[in-house]
C-alpha atoms as a PDB file:
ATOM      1  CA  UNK A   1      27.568  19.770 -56.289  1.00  0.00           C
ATOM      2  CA  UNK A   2      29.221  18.671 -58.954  1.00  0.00           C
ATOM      3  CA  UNK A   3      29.498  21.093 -62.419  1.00  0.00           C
ATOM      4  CA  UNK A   4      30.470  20.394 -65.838  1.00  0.00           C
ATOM      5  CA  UNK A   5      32.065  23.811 -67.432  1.00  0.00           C
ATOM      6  CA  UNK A   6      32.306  24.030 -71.177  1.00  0.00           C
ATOM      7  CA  UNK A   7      34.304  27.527 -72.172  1.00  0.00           C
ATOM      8  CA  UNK A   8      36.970  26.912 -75.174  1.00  0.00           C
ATOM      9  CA  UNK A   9      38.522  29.968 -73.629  1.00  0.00           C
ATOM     10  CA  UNK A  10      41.807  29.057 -71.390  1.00  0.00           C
ATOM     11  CA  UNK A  11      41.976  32.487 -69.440  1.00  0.00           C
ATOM     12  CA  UNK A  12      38.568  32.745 -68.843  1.00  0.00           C
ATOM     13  CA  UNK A  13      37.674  28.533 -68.418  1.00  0.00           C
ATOM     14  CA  UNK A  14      40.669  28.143 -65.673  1.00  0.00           C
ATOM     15  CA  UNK A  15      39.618  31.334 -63.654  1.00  0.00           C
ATOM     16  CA  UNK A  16      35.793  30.173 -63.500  1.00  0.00           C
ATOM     17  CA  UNK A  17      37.073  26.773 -62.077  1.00  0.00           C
ATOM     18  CA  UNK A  18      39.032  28.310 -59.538  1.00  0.00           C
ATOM     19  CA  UNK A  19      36.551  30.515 -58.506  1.00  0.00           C
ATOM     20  CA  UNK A  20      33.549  27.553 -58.839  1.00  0.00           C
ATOM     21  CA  UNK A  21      35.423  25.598 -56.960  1.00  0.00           C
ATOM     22  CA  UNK A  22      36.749  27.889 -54.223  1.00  0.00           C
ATOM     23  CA  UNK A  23      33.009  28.297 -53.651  1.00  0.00           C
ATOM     24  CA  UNK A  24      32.639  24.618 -52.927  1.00  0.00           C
ATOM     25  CA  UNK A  25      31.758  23.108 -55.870  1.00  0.00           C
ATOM     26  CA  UNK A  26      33.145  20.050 -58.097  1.00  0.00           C
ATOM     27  CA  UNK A  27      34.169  21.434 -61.681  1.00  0.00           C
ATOM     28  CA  UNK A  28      35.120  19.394 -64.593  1.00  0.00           C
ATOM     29  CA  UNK A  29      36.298  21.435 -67.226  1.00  0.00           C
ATOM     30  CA  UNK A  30      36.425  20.682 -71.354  1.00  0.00           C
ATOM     31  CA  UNK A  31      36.912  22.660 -74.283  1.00  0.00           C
ATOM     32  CA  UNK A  32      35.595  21.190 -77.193  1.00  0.00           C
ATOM     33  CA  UNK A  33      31.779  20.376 -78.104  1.00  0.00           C
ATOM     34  CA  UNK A  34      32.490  17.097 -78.913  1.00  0.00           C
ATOM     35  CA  UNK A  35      34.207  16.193 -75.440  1.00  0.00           C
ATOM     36  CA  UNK A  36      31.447  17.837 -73.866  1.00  0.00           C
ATOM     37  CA  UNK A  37      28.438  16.137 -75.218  1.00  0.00           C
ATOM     38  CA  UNK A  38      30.128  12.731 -74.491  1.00  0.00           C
ATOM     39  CA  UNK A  39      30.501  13.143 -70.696  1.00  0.00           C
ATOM     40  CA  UNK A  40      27.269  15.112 -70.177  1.00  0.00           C
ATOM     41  CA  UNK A  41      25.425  11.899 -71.370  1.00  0.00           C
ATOM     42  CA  UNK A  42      27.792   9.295 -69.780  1.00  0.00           C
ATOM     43  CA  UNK A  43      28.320  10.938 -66.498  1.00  0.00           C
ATOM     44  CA  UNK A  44      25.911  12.788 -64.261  1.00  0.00           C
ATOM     45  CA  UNK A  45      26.781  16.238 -63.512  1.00  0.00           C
ATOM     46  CA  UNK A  46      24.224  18.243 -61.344  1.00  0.00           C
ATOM     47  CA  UNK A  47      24.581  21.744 -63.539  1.00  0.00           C
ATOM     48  CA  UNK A  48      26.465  22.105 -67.158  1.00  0.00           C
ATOM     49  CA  UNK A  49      27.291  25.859 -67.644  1.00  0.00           C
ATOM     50  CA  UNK A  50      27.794  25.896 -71.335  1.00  0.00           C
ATOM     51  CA  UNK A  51      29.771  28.480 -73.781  1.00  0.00           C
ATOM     52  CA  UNK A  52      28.305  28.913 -77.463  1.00  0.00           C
ATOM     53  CA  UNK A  53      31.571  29.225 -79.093  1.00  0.00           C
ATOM     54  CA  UNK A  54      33.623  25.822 -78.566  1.00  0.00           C
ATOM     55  CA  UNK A  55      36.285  24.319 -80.279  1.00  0.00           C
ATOM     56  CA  UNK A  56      34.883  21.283 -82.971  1.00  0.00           C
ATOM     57  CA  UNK A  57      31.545  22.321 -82.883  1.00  0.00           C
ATOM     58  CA  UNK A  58      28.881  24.661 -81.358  1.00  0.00           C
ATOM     59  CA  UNK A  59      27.372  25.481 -77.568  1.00  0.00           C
ATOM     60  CA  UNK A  60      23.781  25.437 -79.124  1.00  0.00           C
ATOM     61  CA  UNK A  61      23.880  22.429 -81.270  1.00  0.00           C
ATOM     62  CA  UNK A  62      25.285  20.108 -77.730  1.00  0.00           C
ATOM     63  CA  UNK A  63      22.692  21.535 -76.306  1.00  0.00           C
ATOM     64  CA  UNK A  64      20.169  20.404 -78.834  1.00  0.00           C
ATOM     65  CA  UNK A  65      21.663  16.836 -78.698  1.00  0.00           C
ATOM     66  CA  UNK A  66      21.804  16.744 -74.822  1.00  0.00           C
ATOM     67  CA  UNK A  67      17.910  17.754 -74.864  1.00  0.00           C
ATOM     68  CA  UNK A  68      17.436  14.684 -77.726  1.00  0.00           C
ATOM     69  CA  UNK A  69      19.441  12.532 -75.760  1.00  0.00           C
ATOM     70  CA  UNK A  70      17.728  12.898 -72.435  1.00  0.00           C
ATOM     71  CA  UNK A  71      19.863  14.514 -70.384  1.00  0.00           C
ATOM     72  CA  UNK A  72      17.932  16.788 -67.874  1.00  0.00           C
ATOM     73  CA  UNK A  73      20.353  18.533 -66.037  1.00  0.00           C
ATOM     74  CA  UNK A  74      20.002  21.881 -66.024  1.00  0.00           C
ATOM     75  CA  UNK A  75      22.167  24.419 -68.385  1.00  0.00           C
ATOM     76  CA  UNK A  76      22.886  27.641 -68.194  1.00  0.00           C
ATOM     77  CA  UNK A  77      24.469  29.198 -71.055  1.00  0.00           C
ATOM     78  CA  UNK A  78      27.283  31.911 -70.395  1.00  0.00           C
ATOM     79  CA  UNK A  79      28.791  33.341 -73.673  1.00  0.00           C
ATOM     80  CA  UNK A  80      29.149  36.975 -74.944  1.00  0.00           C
ATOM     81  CA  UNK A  81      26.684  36.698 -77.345  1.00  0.00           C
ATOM     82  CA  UNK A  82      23.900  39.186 -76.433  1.00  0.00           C
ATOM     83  CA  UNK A  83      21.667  39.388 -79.341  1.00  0.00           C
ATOM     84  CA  UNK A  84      17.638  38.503 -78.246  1.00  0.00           C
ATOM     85  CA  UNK A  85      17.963  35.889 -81.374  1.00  0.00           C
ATOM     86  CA  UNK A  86      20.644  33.737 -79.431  1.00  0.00           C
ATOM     87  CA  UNK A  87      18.819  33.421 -76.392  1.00  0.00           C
ATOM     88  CA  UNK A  88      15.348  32.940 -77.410  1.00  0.00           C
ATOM     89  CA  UNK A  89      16.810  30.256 -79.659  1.00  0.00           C
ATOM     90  CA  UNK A  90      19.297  28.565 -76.620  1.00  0.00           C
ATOM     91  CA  UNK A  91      15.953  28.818 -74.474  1.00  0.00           C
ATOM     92  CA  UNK A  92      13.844  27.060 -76.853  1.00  0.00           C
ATOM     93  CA  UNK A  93      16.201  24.546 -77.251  1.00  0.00           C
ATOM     94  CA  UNK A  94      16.594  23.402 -73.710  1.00  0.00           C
ATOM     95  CA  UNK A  95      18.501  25.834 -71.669  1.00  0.00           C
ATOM     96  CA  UNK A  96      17.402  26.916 -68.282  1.00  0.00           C
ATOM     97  CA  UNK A  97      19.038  30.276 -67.861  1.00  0.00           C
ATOM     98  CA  UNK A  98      21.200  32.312 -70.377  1.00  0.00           C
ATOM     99  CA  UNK A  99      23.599  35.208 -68.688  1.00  0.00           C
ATOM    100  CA  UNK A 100      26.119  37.017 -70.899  1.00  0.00           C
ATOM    101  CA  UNK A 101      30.053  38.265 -70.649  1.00  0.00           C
ATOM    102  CA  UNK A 102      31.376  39.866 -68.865  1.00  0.00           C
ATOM    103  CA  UNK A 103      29.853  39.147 -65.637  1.00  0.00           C
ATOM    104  CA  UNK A 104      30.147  39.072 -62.365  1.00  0.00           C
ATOM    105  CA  UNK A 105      30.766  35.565 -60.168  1.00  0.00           C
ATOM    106  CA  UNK A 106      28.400  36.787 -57.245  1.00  0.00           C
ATOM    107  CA  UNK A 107      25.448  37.017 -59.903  1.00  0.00           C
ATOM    108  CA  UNK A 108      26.880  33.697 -61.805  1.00  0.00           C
ATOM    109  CA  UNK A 109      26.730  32.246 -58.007  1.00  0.00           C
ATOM    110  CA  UNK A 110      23.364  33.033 -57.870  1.00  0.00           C
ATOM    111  CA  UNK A 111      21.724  32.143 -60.784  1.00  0.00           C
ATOM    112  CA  UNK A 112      23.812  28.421 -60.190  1.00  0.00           C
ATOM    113  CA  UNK A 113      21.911  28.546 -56.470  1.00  0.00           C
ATOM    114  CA  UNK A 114      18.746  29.491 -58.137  1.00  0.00           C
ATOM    115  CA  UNK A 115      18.867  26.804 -61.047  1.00  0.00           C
ATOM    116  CA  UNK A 116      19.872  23.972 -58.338  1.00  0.00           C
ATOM    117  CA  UNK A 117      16.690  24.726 -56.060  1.00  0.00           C
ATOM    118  CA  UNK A 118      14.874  25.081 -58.828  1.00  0.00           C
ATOM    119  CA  UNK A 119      15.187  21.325 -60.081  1.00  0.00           C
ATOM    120  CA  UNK A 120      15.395  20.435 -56.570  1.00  0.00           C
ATOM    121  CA  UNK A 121      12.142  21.464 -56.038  1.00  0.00           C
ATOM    122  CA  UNK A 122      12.800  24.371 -53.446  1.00  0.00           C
ATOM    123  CA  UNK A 123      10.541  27.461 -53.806  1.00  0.00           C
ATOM    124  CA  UNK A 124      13.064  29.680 -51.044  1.00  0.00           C
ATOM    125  CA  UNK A 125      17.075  30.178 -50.933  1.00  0.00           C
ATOM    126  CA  UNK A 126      17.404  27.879 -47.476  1.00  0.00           C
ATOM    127  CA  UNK A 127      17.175  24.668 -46.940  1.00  0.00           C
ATOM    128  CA  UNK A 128      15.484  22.866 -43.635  1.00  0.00           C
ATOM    129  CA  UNK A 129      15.147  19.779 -42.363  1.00  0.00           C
ATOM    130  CA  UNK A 130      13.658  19.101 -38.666  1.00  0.00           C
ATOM    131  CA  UNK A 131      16.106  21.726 -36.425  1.00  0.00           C
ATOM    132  CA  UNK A 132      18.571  21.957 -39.105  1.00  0.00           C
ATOM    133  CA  UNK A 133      18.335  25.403 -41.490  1.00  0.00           C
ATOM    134  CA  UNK A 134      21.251  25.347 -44.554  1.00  0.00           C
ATOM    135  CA  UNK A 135      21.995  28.142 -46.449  1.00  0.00           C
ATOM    136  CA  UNK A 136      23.956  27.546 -49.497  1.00  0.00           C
ATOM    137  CA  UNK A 137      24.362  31.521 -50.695  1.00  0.00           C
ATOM    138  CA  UNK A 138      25.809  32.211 -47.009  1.00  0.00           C
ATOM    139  CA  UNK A 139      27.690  28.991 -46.735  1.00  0.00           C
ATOM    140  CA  UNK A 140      26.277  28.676 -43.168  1.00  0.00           C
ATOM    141  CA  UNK A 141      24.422  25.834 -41.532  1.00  0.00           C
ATOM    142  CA  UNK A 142      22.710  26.227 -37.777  1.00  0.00           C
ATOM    143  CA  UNK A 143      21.027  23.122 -35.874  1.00  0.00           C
ATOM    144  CA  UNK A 144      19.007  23.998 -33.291  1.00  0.00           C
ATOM    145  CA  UNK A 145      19.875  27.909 -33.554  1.00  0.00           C
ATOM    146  CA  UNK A 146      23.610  27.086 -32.866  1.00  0.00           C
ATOM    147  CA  UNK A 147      25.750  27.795 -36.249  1.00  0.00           C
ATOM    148  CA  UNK A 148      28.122  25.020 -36.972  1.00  0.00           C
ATOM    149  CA  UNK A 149      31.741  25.208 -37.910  1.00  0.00           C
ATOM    150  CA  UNK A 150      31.510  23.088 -41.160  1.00  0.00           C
ATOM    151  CA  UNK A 151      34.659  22.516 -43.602  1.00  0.00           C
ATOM    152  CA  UNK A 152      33.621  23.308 -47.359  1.00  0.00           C
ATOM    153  CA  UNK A 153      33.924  19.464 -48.040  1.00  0.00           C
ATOM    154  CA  UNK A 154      31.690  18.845 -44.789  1.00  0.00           C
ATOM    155  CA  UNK A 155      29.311  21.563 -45.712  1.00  0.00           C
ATOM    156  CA  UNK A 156      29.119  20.074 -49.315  1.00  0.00           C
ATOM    157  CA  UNK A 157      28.259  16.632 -47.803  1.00  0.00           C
ATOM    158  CA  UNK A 158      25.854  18.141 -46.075  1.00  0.00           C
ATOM    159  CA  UNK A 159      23.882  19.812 -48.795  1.00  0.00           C
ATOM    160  CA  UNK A 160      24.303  16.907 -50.584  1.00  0.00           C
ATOM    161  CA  UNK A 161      22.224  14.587 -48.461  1.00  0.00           C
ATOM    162  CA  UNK A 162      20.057  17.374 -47.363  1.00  0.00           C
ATOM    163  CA  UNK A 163      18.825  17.620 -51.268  1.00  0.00           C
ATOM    164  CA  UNK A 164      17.580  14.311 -50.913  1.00  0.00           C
ATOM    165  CA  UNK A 165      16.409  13.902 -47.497  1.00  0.00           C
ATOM    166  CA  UNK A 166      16.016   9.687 -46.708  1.00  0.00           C
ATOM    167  CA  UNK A 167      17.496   8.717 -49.663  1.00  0.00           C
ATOM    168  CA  UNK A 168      20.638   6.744 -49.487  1.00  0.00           C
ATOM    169  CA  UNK A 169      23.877   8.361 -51.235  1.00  0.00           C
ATOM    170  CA  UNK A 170      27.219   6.475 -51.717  1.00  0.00           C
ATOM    171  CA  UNK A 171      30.498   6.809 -51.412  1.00  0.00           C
ATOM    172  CA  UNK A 172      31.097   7.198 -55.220  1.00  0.00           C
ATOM    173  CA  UNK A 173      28.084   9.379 -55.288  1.00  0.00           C
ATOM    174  CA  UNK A 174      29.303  11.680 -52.502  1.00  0.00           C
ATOM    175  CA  UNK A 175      32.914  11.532 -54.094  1.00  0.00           C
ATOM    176  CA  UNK A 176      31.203  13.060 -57.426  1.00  0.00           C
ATOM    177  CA  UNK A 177      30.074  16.065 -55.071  1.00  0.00           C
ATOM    178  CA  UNK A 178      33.672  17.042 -53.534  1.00  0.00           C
ATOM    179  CA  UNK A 179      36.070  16.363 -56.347  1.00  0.00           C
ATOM    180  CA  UNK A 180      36.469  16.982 -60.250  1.00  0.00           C
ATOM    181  CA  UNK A 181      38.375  15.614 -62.605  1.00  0.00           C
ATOM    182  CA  UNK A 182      42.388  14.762 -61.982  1.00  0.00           C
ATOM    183  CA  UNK A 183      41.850  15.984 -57.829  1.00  0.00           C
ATOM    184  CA  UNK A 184      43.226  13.058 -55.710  1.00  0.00           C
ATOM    185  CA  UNK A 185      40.690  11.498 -53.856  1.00  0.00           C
ATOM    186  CA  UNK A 186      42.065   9.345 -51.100  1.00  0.00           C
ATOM    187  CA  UNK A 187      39.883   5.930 -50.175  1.00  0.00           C
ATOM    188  CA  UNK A 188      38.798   7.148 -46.660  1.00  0.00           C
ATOM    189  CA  UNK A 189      38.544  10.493 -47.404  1.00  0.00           C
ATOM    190  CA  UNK A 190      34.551  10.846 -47.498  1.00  0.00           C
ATOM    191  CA  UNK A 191      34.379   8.861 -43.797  1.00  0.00           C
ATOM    192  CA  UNK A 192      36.806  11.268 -42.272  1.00  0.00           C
ATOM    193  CA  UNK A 193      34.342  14.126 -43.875  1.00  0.00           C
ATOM    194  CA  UNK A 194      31.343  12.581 -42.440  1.00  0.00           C
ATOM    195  CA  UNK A 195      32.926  11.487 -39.139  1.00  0.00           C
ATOM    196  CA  UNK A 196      33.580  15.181 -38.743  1.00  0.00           C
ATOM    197  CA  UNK A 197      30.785  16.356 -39.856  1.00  0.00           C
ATOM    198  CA  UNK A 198      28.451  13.815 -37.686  1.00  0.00           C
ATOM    199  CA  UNK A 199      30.295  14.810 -34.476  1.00  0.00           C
ATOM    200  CA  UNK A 200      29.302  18.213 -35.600  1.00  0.00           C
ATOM    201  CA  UNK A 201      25.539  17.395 -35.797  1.00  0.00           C
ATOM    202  CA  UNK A 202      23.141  15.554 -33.281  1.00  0.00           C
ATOM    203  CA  UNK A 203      23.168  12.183 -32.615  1.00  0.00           C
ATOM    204  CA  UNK A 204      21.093  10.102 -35.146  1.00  0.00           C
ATOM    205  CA  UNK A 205      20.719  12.852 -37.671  1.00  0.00           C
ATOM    206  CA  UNK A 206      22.930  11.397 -40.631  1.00  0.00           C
ATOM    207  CA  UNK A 207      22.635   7.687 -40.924  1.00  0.00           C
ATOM    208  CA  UNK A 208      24.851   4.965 -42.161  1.00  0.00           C
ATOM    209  CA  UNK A 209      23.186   2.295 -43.830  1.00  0.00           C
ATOM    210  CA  UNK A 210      25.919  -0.414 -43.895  1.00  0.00           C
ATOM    211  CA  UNK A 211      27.324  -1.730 -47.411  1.00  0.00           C
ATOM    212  CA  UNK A 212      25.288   1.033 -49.026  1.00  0.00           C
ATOM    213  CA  UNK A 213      26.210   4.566 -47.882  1.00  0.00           C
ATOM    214  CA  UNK A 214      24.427   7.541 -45.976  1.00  0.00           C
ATOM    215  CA  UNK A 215      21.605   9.735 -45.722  1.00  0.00           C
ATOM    216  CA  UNK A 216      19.981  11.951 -43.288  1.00  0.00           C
ATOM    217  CA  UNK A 217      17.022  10.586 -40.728  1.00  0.00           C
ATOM    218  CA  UNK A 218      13.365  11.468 -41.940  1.00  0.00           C
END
């Protein structure tokens, strides 16, 4: 899943992507509102967690913009400002959830699990498909009752296609899910991910359609 992370603070921004990202997930990181609004609406990011204090501008106002502009992914603001004002206005304005600092990255976690199934379209915290049962807070997958030994990257592929069950992902679309901004991304690195991953799985259950990309069997 792939995360845009708007916090003008250094200390706090660059511990928040390490700790996003050691739980599996893309994070692009910017500090200013202007930077932010421009990549929210040119790129697609799958959750924007979004400070209200930002360098050239204000959280609340790129949120108002995103909502005018169209963007529907969701946002969950995380600031330190606590007063029932801010959030009824951030709320009204667009945002999906609202949690305030300090806090702690289990119940961050969380809320980000909760937000994802919730535009998703999942009512319960696991995710199945035929004899396949995910579950993103546990990082765990099991086919047929037998847990599997996924890689972060292979279990990330995995949820990935398992959001959209039949529906053909690409390469570049896949590549958005495993890597942020300035990581390397090598040109066969998502086919030695799903190579690995589809010896893991059984036969037939994740799909190549040729010249277009993957997807898991209905």
């Amino acid at each position: 899943m792939r995360i845009l992370l708007v916090e003008d603070d250094e200390m706090i921004g660059s511990g928040l992507r390490a700790e996003l990202r050691h739980r599996g997930y893309a994070v692009d990181w910017l500090q200013d509102a202007p930077g932010a609004l421009t990549a929210a609406i040119t790129e697609h990011f799958d959750l924007i967690v979004l400070d209200l204090g930002l360098l050239r501008g204000d959280g609340l106002e790129v949120l108002r913009q995103l909502r005018t502009q169209g963007v529907a992914s969701p946002v969950l603001i995380l600031t330190a400002r606590d007063a029932i004002a801010s959030k009824v206005a951030c709320l009204d304005a667009g945002a999906d959830d609202y949690l305030t600092k300090p806090f702690d990255p289990d119940e961050l976690a969380a809320r980000i699990r909760a937000l994802v199934r919730r535009k998703s379209g999942q009512s319960g915290p696991l995710i199945e498909h035929r004899d396949l049962l995910l579950d993103p807070a546990a990082h765990k997958a099991t086919q047929a009752g037998v847990e599997l030994a996924l890689s972060p990257r292979e279990f990330a592929i995995l949820q990935a296609l398992l959001e959209r069950p039949g529906q053909v992902l690409s390469r570049s679309q896949l590549e958005e899910r495993l890597y942020g901004w300035g990581e390397e991304v090598e040109s066969n690195t998502v086919d030695v991910h799903l190579s690995g991953l589809r010896r893991k799985l059984s036969a037939g259950f994740i799909q190549n359609v040729r010249g277009v990309g993957w997807r898991v069997a209905t």
